[in-house]
C-alpha atoms as a PDB file:
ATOM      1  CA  UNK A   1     -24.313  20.929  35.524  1.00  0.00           C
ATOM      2  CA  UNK A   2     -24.720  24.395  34.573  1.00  0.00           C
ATOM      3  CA  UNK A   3     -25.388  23.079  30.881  1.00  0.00           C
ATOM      4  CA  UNK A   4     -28.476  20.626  32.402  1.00  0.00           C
ATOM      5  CA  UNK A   5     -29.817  23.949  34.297  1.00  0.00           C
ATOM      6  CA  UNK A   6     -30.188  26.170  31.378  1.00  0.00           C
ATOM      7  CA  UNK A   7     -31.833  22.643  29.681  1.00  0.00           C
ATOM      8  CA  UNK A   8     -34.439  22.471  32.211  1.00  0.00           C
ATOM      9  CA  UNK A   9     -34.697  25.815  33.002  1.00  0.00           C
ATOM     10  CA  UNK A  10     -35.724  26.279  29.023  1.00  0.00           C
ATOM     11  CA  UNK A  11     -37.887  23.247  29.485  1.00  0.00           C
ATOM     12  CA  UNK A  12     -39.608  24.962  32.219  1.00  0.00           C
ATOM     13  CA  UNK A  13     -39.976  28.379  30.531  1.00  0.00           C
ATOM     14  CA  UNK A  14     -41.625  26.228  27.800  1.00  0.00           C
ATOM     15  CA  UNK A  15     -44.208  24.628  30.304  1.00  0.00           C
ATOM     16  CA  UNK A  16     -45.052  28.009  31.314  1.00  0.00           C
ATOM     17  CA  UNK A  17     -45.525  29.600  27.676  1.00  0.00           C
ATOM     18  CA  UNK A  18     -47.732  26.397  27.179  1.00  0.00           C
ATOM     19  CA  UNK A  19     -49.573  26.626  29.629  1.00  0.00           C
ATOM     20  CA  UNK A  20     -50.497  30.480  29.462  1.00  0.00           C
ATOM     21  CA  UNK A  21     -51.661  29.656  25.932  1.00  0.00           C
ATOM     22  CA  UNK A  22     -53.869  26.774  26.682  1.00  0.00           C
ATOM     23  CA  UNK A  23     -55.573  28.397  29.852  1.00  0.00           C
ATOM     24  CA  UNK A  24     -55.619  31.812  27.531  1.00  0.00           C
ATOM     25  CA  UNK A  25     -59.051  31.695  25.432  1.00  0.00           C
ATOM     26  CA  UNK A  26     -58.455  34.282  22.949  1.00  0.00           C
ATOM     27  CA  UNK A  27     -54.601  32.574  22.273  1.00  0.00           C
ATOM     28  CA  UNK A  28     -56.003  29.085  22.464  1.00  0.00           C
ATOM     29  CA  UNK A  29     -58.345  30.008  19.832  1.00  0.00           C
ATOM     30  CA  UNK A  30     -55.628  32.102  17.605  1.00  0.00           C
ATOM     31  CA  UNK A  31     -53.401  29.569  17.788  1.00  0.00           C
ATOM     32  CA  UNK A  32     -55.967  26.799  16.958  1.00  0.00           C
ATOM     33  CA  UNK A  33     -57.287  29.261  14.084  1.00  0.00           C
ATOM     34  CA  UNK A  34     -53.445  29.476  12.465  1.00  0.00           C
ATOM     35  CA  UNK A  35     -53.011  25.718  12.707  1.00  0.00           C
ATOM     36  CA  UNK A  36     -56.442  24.853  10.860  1.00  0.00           C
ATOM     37  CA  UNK A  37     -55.639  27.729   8.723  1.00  0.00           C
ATOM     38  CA  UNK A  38     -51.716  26.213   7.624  1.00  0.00           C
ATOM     39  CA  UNK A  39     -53.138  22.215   7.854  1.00  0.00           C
ATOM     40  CA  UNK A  40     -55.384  23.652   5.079  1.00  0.00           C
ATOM     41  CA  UNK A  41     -53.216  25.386   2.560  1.00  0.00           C
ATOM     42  CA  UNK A  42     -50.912  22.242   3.416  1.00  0.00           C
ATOM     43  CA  UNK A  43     -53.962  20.180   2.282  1.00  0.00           C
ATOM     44  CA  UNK A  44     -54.638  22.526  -0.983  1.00  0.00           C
ATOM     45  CA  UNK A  45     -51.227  23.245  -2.294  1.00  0.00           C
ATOM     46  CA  UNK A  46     -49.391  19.847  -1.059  1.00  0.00           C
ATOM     47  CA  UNK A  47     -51.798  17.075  -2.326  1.00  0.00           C
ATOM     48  CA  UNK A  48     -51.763  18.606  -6.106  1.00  0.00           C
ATOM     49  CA  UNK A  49     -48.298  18.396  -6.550  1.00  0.00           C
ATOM     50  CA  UNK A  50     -47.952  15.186  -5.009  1.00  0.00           C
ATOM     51  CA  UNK A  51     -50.649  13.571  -7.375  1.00  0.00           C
ATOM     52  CA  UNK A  52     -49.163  15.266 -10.245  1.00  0.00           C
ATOM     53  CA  UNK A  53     -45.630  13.930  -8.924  1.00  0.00           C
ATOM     54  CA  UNK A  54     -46.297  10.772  -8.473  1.00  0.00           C
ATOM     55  CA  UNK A  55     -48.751  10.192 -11.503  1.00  0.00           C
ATOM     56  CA  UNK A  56     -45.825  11.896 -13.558  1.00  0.00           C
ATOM     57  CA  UNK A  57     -43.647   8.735 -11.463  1.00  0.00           C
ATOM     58  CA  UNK A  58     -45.488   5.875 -12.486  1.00  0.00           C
ATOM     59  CA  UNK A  59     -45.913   7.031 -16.031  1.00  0.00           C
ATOM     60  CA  UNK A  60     -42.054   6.751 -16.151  1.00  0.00           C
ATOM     61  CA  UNK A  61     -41.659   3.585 -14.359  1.00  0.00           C
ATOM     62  CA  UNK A  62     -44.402   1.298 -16.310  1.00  0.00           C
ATOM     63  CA  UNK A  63     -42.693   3.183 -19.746  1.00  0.00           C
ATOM     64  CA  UNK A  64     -45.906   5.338 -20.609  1.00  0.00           C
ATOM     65  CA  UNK A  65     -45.856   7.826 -22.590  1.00  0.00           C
ATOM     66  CA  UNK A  66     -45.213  11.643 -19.895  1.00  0.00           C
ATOM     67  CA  UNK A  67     -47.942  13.629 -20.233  1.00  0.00           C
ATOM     68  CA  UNK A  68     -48.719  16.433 -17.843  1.00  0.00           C
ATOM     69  CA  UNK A  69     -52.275  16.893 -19.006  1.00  0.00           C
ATOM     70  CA  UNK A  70     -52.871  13.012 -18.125  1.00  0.00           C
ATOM     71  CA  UNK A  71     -51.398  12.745 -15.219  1.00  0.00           C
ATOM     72  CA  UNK A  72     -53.627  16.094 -14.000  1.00  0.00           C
ATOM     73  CA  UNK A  73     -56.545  14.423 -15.445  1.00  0.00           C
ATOM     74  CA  UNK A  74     -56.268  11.687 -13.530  1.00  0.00           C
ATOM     75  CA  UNK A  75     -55.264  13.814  -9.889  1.00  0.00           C
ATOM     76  CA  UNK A  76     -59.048  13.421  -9.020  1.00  0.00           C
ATOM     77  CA  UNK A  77     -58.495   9.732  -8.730  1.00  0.00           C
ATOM     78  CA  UNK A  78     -55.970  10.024  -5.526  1.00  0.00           C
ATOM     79  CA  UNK A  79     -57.358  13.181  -4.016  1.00  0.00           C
ATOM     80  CA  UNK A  80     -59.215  11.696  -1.251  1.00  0.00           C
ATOM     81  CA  UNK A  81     -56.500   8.534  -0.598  1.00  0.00           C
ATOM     82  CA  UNK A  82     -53.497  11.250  -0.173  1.00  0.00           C
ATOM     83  CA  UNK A  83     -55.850  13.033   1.638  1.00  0.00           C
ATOM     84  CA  UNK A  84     -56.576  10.215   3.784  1.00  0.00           C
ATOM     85  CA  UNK A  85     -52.837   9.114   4.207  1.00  0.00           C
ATOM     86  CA  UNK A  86     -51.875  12.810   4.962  1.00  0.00           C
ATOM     87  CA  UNK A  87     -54.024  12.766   7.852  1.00  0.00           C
ATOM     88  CA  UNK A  88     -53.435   9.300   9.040  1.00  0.00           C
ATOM     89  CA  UNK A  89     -49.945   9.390   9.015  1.00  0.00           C
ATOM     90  CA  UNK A  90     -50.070  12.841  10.928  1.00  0.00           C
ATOM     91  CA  UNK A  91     -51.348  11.375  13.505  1.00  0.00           C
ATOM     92  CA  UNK A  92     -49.004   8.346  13.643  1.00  0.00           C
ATOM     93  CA  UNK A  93     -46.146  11.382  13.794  1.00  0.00           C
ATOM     94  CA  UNK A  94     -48.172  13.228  16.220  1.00  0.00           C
ATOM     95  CA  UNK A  95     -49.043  10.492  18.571  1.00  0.00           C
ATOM     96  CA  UNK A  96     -45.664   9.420  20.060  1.00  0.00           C
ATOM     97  CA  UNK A  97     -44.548  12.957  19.880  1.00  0.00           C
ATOM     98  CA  UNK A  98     -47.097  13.935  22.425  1.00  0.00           C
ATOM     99  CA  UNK A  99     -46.525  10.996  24.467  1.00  0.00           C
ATOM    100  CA  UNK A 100     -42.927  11.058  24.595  1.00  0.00           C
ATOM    101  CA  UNK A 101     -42.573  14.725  25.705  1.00  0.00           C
ATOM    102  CA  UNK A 102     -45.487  14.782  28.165  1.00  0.00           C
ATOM    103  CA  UNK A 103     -43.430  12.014  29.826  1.00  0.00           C
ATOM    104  CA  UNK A 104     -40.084  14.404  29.162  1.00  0.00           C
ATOM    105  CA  UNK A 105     -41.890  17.397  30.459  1.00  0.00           C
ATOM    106  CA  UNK A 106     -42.704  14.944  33.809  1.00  0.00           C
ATOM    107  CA  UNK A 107     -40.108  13.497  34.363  1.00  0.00           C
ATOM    108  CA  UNK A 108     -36.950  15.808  33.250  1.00  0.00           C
ATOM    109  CA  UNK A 109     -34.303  13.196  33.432  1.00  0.00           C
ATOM    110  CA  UNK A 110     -35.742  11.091  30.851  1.00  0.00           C
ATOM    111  CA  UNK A 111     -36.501  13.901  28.467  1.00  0.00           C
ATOM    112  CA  UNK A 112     -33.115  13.292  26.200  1.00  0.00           C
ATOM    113  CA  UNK A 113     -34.484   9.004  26.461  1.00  0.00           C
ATOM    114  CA  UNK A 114     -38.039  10.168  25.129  1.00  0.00           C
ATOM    115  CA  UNK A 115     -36.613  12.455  22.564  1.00  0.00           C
ATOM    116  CA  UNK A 116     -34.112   9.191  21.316  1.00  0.00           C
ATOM    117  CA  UNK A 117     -37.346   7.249  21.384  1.00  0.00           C
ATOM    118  CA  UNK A 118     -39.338   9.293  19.514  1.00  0.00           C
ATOM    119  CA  UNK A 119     -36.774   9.532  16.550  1.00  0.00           C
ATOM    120  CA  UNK A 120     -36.415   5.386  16.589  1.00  0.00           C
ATOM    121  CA  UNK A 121     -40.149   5.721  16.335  1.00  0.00           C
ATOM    122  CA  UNK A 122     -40.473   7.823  13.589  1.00  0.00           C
ATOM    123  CA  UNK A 123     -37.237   5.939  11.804  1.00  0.00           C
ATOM    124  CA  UNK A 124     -39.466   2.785  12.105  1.00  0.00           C
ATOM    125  CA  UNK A 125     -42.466   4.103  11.297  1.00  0.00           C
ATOM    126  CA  UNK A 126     -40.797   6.066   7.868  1.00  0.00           C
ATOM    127  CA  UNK A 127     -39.044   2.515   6.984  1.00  0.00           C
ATOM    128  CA  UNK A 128     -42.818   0.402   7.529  1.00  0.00           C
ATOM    129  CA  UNK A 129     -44.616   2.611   5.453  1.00  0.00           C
ATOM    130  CA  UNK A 130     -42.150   3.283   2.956  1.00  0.00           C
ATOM    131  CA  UNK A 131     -43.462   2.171   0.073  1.00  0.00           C
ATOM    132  CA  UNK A 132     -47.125   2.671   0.526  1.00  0.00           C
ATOM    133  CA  UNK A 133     -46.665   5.501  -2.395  1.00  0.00           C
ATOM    134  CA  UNK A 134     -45.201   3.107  -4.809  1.00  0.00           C
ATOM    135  CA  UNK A 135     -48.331   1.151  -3.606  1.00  0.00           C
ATOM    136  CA  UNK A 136     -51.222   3.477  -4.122  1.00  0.00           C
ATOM    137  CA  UNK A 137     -50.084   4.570  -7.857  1.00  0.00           C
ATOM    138  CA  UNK A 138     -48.764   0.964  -8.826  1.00  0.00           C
ATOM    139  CA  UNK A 139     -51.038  -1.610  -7.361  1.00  0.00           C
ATOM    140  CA  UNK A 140     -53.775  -0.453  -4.939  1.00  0.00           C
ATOM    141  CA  UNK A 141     -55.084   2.545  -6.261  1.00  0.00           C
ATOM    142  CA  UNK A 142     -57.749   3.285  -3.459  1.00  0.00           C
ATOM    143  CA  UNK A 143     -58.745   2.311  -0.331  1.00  0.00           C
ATOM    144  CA  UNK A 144     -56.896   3.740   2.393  1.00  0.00           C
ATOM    145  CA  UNK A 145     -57.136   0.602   4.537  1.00  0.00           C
ATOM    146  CA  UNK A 146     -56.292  -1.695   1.787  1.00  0.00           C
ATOM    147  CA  UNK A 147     -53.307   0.616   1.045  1.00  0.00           C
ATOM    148  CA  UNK A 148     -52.335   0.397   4.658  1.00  0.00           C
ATOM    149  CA  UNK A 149     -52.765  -3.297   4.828  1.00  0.00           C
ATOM    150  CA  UNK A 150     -50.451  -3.842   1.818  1.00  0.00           C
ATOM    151  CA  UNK A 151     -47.644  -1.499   2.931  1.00  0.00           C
ATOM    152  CA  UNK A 152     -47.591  -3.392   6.090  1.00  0.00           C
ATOM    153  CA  UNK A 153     -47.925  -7.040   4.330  1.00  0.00           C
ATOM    154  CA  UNK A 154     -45.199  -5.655   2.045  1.00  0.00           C
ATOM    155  CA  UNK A 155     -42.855  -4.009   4.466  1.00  0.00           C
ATOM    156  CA  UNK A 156     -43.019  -7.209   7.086  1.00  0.00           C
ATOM    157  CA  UNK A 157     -42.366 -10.126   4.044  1.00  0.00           C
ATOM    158  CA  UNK A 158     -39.616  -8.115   2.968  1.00  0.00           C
ATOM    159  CA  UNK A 159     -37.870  -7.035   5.792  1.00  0.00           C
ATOM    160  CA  UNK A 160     -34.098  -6.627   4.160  1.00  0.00           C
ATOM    161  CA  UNK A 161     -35.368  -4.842   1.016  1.00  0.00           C
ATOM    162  CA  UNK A 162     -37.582  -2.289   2.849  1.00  0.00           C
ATOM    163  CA  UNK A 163     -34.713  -1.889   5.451  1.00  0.00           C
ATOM    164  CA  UNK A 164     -31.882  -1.630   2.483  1.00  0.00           C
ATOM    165  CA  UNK A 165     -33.865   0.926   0.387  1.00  0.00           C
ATOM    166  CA  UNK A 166     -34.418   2.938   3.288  1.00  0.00           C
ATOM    167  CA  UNK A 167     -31.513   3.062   4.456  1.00  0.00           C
ATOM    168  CA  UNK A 168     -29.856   3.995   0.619  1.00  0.00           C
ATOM    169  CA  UNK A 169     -32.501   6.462   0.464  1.00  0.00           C
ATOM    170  CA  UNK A 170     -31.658   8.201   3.786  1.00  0.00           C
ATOM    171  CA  UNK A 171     -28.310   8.359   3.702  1.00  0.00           C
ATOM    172  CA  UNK A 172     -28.369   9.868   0.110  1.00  0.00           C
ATOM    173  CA  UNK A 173     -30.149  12.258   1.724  1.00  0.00           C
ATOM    174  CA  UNK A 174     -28.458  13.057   4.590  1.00  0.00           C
ATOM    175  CA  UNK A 175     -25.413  13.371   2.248  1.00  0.00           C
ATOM    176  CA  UNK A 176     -27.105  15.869   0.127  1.00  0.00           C
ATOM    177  CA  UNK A 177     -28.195  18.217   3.466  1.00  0.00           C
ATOM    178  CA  UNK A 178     -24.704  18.122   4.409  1.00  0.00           C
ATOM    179  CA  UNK A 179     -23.106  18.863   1.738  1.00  0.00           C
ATOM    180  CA  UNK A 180     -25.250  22.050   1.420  1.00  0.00           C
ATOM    181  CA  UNK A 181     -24.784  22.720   4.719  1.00  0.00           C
ATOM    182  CA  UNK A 182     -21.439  22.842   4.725  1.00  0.00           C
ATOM    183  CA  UNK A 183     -21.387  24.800   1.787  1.00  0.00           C
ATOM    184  CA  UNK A 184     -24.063  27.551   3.168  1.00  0.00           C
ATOM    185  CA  UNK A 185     -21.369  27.651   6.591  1.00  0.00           C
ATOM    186  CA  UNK A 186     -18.668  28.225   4.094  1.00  0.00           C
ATOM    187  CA  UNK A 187     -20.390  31.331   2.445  1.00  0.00           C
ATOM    188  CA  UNK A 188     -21.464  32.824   5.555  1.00  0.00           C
ATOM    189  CA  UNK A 189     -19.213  35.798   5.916  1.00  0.00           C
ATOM    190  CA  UNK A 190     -19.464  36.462   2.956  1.00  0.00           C
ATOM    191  CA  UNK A 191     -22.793  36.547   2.427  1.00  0.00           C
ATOM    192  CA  UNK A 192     -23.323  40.189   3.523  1.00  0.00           C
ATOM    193  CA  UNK A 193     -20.998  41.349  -0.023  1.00  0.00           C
ATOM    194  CA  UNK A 194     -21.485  38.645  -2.514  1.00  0.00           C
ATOM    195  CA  UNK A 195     -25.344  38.981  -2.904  1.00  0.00           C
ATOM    196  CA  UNK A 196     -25.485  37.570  -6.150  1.00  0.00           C
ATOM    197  CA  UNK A 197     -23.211  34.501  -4.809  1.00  0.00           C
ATOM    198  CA  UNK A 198     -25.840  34.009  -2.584  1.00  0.00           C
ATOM    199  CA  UNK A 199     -28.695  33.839  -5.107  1.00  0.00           C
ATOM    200  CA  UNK A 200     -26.753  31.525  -6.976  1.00  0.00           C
ATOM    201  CA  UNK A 201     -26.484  29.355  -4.320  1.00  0.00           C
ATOM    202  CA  UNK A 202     -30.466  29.601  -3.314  1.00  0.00           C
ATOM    203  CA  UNK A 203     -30.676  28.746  -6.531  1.00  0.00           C
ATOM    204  CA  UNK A 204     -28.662  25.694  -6.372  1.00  0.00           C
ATOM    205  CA  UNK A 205     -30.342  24.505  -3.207  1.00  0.00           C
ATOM    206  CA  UNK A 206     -33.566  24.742  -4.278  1.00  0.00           C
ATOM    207  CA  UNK A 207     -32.889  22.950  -7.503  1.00  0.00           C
ATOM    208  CA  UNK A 208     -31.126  20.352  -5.562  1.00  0.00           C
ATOM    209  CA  UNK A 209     -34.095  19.713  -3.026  1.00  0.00           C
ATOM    210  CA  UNK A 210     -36.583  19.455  -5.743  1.00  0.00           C
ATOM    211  CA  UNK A 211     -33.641  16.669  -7.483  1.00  0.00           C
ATOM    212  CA  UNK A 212     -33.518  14.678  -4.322  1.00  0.00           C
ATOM    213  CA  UNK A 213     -37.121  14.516  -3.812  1.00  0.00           C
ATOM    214  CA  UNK A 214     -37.689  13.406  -7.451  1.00  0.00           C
ATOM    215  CA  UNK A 215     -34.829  10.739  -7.204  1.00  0.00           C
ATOM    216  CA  UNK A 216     -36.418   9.551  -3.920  1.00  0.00           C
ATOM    217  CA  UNK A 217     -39.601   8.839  -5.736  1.00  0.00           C
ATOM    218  CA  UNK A 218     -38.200   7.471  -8.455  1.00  0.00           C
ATOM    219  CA  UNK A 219     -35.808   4.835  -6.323  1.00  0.00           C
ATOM    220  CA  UNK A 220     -38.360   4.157  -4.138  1.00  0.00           C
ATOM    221  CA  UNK A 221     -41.252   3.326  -6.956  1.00  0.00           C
ATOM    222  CA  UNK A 222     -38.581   1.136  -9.357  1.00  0.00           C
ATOM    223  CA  UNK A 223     -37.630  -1.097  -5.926  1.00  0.00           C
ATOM    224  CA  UNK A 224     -40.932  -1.550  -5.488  1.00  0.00           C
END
């Protein structure tokens, strides 16, 4: 019991914070302000290396010839359709999330139900639209409905493969994070000393993040 108080009585606090910043104007306003202001440098930074990434991708997969100045070259081709998708599947992350926890935030006893519902929706939702990627640089091209349209065409006459290469995919992944977690708990205390172990291991993480995101692609584009 005394666990499920400090739960709610967190939730509460929350409610309260919200609500002083939505009836505040001048916090309303900053916090609106910061959000545009991150969204955008998301926008900027995010959707050039993902062009580049995934124009890099297909090169490899249909045997061409890797060539960073191509695959920049031909960026401007996808700007607006990542653009698009970024957006669009923002808001079908967003959606449930608001719906889920406004019914949490209601109704407290269902807020660990909404929170289990939410993840199932987003596991879906990753798994449908899985391959719409592989789908833009390999077949599609443009169009962000006709992308859209495919992915779920694709993702619904191939039920077993979409499910099978997402769950491979995630549980590579998980793997990874844990592994690196465990190792990060590991150097904790000594951390403080061995400032050079933990550079090393930065170092490692980072180059192992950027690894699993490449071999995610890459897995994800050949099974397409």
């Amino acid at each position: 019991m005394n666990k499920l108080t400090v739960i709610f009585s967190g939730v509460d606090l929350f409610k309260e914070r919200i609500k002083d910043i939505v009836f505040s104007k001048s916090s309303l306003i900053k916090l609106l302000v910061s959000l545009v202001f991150l969204a955008a440098i998301n926008l900027l930074i995010g959707v050039g290396t993902i062009i580049m990434r995934y124009n890099l991708i297909r090169m490899i997969i249909n045997n061409e010839e890797v060539s960073l100045s191509k695959a920049y070259q031909e960026s401007k081709n996808y700007v607006l359709s990542i653009i698009g998708l970024k957006l669009m599947f923002l808001g079908i992350y967003l959606a449930p999330l608001l719906v889920f926890f406004a019914i949490g935030f209601a109704y407290k006893k269902l807020l660990l139900l909404m929170i289990f519902m939410l993840i199932l929706v987003w596991l879906a939702t990753r798994f449908v639209f899985l391959f719409t990627y592989a789908i833009l640089f390999l077949k599609t091209k443009k169009g962000i409905i006709n992308i859209i349209k495919e992915s779920l065409n694709y993702s619904k006459n191939n039920k077993k493969h979409v499910i099978l290469t997402g769950v491979i995919t995630s549980f590579v992944s998980f793997l990874i994070v844990a592994i690196l977690n465990l190792v990060s708990k590991s150097l904790t205390l000594d951390l403080a000393s061995l400032s050079a172990l933990a550079v090393i291991y930065f170092i490692i993480k980072t180059l192992a993040d950027i690894t699993l995101i490449i071999w995610h692609n890459l897995f994800v584009f050949k099974n397409y």
